[in-house]
C-alpha atoms as a PDB file:
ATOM      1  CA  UNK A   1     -37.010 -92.986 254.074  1.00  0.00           C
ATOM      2  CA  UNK A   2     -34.483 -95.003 251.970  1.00  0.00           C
ATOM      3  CA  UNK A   3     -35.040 -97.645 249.881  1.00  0.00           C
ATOM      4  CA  UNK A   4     -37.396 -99.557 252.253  1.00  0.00           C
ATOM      5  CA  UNK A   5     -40.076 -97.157 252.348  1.00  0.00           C
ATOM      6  CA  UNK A   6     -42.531 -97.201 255.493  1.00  0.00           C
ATOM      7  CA  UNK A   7     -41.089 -94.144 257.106  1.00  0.00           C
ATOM      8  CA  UNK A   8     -39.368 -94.066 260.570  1.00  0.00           C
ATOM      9  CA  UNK A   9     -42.181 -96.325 261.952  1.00  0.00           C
ATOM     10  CA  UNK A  10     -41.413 -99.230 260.011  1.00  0.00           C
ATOM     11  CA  UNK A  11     -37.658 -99.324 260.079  1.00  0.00           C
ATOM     12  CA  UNK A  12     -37.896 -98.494 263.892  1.00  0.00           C
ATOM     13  CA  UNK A  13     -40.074-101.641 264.512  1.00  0.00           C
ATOM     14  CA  UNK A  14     -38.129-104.105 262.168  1.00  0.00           C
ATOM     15  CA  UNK A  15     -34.826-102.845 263.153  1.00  0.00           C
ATOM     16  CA  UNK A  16     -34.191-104.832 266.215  1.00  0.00           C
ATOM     17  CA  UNK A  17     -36.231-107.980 264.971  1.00  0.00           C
ATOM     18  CA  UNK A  18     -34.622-108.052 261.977  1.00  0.00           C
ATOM     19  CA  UNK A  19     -31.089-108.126 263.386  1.00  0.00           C
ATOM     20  CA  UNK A  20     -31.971-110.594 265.814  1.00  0.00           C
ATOM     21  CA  UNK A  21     -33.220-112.756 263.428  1.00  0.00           C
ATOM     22  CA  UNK A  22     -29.981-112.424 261.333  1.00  0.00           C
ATOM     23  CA  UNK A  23     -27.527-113.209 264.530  1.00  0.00           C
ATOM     24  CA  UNK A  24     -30.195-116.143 265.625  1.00  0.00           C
ATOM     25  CA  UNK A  25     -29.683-117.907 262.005  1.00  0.00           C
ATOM     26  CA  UNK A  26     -26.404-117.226 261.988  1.00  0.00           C
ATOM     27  CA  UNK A  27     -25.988-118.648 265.358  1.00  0.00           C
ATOM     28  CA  UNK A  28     -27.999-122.133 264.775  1.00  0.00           C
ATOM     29  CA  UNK A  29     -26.004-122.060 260.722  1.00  0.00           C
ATOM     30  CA  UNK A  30     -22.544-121.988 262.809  1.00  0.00           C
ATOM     31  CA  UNK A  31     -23.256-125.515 264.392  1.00  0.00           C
ATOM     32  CA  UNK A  32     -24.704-127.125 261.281  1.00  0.00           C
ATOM     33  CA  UNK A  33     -22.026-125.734 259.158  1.00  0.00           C
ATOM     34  CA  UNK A  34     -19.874-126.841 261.652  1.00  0.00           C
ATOM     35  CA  UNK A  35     -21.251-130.654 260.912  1.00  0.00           C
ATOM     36  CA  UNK A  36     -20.957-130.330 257.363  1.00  0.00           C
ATOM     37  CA  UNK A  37     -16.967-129.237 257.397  1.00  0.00           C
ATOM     38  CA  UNK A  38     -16.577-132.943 258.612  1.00  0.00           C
ATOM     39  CA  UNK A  39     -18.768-134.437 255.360  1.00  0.00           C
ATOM     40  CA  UNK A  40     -18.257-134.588 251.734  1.00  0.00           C
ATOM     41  CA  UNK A  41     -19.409-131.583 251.056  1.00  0.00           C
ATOM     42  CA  UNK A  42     -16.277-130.045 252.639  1.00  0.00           C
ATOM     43  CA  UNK A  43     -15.353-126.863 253.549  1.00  0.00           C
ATOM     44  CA  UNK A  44     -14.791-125.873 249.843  1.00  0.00           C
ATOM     45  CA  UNK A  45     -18.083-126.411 249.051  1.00  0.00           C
ATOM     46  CA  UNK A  46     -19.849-124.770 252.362  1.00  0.00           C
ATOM     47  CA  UNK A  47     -17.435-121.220 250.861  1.00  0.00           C
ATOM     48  CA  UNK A  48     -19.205-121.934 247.811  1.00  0.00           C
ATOM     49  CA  UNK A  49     -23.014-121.917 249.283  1.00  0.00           C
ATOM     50  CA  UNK A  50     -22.032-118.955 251.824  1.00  0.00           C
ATOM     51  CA  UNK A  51     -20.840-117.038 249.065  1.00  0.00           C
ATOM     52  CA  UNK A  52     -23.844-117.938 246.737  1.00  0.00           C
ATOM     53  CA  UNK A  53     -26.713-117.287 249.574  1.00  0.00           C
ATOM     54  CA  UNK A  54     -25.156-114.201 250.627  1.00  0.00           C
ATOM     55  CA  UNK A  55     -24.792-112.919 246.609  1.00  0.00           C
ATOM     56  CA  UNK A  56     -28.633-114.356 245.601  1.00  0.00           C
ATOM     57  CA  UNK A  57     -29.951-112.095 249.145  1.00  0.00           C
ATOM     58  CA  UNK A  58     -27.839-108.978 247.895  1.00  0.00           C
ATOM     59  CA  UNK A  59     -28.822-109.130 244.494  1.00  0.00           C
ATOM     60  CA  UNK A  60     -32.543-109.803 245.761  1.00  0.00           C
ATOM     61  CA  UNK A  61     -32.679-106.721 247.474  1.00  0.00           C
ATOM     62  CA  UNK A  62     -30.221-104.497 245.288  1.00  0.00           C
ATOM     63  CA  UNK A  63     -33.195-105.464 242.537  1.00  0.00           C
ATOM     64  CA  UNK A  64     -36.247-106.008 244.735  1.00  0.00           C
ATOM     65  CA  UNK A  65     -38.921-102.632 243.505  1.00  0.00           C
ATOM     66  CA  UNK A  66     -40.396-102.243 247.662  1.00  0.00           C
ATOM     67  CA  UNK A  67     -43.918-101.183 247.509  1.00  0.00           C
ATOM     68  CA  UNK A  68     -44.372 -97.479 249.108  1.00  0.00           C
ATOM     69  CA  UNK A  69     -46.798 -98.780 252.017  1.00  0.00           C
ATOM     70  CA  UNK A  70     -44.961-102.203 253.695  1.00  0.00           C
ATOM     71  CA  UNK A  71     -47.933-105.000 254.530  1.00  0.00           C
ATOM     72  CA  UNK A  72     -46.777-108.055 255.373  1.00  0.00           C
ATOM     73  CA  UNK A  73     -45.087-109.866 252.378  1.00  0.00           C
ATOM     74  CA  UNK A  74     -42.451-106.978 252.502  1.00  0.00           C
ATOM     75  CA  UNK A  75     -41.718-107.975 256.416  1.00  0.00           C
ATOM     76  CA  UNK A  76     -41.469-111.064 255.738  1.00  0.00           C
ATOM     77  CA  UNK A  77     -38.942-111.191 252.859  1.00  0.00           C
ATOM     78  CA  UNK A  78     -36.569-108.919 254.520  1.00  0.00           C
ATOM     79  CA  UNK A  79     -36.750-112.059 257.556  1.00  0.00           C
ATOM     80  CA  UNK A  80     -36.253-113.961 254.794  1.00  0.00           C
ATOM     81  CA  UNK A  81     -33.043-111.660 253.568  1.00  0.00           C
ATOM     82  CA  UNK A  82     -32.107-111.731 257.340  1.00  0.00           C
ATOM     83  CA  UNK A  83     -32.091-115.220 257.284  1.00  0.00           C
ATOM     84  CA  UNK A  84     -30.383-116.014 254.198  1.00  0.00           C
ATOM     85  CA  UNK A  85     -27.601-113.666 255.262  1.00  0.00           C
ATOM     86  CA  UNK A  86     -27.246-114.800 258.513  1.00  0.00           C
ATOM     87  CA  UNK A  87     -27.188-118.757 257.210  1.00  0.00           C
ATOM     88  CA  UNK A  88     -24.072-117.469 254.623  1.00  0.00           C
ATOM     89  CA  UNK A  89     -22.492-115.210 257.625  1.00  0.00           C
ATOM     90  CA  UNK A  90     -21.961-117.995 259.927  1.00  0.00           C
ATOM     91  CA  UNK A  91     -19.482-119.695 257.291  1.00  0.00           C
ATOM     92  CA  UNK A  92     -17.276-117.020 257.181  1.00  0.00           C
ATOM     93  CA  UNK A  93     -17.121-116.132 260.943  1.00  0.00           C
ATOM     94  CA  UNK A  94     -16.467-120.381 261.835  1.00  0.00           C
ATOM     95  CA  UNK A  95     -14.398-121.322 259.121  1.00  0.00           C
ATOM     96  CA  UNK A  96     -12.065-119.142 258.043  1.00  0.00           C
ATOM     97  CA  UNK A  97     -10.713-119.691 261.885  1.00  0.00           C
ATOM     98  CA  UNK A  98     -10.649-123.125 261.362  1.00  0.00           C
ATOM     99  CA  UNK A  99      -9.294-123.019 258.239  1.00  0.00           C
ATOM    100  CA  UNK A 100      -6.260-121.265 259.680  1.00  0.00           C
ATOM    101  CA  UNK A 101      -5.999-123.824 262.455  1.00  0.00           C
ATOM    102  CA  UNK A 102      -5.580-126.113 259.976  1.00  0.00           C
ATOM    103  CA  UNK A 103      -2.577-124.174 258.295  1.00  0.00           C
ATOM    104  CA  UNK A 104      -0.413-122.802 261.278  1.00  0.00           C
ATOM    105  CA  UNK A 105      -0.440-126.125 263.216  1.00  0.00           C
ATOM    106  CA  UNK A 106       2.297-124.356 265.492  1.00  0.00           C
ATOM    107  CA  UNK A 107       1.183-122.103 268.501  1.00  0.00           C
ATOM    108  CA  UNK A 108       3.237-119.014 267.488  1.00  0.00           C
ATOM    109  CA  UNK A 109       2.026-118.904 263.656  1.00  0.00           C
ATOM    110  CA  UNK A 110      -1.738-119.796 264.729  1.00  0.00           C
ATOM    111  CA  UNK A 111      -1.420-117.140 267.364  1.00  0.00           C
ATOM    112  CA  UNK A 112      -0.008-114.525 264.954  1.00  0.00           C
ATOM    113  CA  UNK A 113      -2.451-115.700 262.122  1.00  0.00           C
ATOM    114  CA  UNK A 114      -5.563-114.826 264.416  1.00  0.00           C
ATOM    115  CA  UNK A 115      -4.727-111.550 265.419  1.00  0.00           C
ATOM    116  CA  UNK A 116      -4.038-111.020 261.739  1.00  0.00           C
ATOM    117  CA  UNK A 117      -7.379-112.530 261.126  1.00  0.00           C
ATOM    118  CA  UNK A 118      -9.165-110.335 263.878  1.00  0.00           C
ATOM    119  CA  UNK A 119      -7.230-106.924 262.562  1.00  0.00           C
ATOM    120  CA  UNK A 120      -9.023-107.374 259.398  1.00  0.00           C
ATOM    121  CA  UNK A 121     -12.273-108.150 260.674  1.00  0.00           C
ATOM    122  CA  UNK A 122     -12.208-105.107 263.003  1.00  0.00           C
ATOM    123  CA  UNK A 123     -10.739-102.911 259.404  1.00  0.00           C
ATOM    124  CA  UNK A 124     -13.956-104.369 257.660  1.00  0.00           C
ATOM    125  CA  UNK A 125     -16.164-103.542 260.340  1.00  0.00           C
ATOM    126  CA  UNK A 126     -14.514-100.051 260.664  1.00  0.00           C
ATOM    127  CA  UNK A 127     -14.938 -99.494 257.028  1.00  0.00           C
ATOM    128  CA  UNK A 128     -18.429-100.103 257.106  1.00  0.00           C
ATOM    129  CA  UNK A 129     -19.236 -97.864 259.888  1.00  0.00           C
ATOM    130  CA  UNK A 130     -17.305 -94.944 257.519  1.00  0.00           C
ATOM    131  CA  UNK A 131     -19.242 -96.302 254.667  1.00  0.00           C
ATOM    132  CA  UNK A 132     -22.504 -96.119 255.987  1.00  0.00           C
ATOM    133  CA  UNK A 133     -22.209 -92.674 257.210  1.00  0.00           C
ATOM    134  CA  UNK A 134     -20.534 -91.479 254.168  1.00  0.00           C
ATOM    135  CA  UNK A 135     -22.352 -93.179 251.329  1.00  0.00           C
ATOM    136  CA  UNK A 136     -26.430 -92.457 251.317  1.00  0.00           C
ATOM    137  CA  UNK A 137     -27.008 -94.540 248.812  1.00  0.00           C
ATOM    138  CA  UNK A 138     -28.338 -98.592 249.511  1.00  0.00           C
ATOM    139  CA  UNK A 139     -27.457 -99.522 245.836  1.00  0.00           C
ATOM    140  CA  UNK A 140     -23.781 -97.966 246.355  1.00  0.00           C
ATOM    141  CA  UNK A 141     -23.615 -99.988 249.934  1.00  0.00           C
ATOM    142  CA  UNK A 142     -25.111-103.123 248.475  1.00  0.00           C
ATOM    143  CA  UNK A 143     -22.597-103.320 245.003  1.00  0.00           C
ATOM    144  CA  UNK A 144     -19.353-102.785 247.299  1.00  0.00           C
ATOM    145  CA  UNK A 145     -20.408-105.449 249.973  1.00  0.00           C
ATOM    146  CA  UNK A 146     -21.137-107.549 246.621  1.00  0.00           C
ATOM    147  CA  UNK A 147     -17.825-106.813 245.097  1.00  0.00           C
ATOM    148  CA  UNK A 148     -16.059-107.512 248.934  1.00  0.00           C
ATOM    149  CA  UNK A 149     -17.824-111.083 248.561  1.00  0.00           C
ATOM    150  CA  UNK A 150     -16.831-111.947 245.583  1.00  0.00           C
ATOM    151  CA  UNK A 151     -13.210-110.814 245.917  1.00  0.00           C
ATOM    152  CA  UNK A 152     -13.120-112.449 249.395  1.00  0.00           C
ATOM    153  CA  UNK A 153     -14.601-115.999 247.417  1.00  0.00           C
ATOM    154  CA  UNK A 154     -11.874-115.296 245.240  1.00  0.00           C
ATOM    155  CA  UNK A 155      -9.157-115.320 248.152  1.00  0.00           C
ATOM    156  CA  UNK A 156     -11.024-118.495 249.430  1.00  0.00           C
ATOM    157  CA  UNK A 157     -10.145-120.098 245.838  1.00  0.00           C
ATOM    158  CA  UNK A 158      -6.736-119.343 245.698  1.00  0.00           C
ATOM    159  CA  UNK A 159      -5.846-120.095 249.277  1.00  0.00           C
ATOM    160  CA  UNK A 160      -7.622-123.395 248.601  1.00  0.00           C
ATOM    161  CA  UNK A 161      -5.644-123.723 245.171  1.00  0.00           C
ATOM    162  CA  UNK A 162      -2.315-122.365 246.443  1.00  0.00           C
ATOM    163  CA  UNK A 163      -1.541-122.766 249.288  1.00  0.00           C
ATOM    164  CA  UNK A 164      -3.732-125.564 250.760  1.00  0.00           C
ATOM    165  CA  UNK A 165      -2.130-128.050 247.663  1.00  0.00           C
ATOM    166  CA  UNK A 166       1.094-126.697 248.866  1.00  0.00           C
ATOM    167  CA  UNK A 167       0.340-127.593 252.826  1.00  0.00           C
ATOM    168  CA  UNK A 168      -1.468-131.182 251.793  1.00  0.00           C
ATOM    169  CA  UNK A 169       1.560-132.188 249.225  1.00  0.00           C
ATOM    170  CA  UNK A 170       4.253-131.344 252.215  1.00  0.00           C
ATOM    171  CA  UNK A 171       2.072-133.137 254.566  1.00  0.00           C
ATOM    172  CA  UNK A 172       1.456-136.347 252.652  1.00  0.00           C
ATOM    173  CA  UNK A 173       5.515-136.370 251.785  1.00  0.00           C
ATOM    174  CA  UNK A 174       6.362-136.350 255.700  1.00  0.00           C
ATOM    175  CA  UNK A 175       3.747-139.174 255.974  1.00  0.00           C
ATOM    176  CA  UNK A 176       5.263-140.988 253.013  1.00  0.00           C
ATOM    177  CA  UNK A 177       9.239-140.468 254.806  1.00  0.00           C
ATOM    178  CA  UNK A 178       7.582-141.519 258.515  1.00  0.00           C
ATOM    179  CA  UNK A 179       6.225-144.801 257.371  1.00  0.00           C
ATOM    180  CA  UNK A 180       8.582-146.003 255.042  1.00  0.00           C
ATOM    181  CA  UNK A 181      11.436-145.178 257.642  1.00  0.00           C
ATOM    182  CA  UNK A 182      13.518-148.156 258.615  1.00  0.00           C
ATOM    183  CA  UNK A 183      12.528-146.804 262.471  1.00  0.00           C
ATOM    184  CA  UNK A 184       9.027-148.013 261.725  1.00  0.00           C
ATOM    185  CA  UNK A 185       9.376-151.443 260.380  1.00  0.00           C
END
């Protein structure tokens, strides 16, 4: 029965539901998120709520004791779960692709950046297919997507750090050189 309890019945029944409620949040998060990029709040700061949803909903059920016999208030904190995970999904499916737009300008280098992007999307998803069949355990499951989060966060920081300081400093000096020209007084 796993850690959810309820037997085949319950899992059968939620299943479905439960992952449509996850793609449906993540769906209607995508086009907020995508408003908020534009705002203050920034891109650096949506990574930062993603990442912290995404960890609070893991952590939630990696610690949550579910009661034997399922009523209600269990179905409706794993929506809840579903939710919250799909809300923190939809940041990393929209923005890392616009992030990279934003650093390989050029056709060729965006090109080659996105097919890098989708090779390790289809790896991750590949590893979690082997994971799932291999590893029984939720708790197992739940502390390596945890640890993938917070190393993928991490990777967020330093490409924001790096090389994003790196891109914005080169861009600023061709701005500086283009309007101080003598071509553009």
């Amino acid at each position: 029965m796993g850690k959810f309890g309820g037997g085949p019945s319950f899992l059968t029944t939620t299943a479905g539901p439960l992952t449509a409620c996850f793609n449906g949040s993540d769906m209607l998060a995508s086009y907020f998120w995508g408003r908020v990029a534009s705002t203050r709040f920034g891109w650096r700061g949506e990574f930062l709520a993603a990442t912290t949803l995404q960890a609070s909903a893991l952590v939630f059920l990696l610690f949550w004791s579910v009661p034997s016999d399922p009523g209600p208030m269990t179905t409706l904190l794993l929506f809840t779960c579903s939710v919250v995970l799909g809300i923190g999904d939809a940041v990393w499916f929209s923005q890392v692709p616009a992030i990279l737009q934003c650093l390989f300008p050029d056709g060729n280098d965006l090109s080659a950046a996105m097919s890098n992007l989708k090779l390790w999307q289809s790896l991750g998803f590949a590893v979690q297919f082997l994971l799932g069949l291999l590893v029984q355990s939720f708790e197992v499951k739940t502390a390596v997507v945890l640890s993938v989060l917070a190393s993928a966060y991490l990777f967020v920081v330093v490409l924001d750090v790096g090389v994003m300081s790196l891109k914005e400093t080169g861009v600023r000096k061709e701005s500086m050189v283009e309007v101080n020209s003598p071509a553009s007084m």
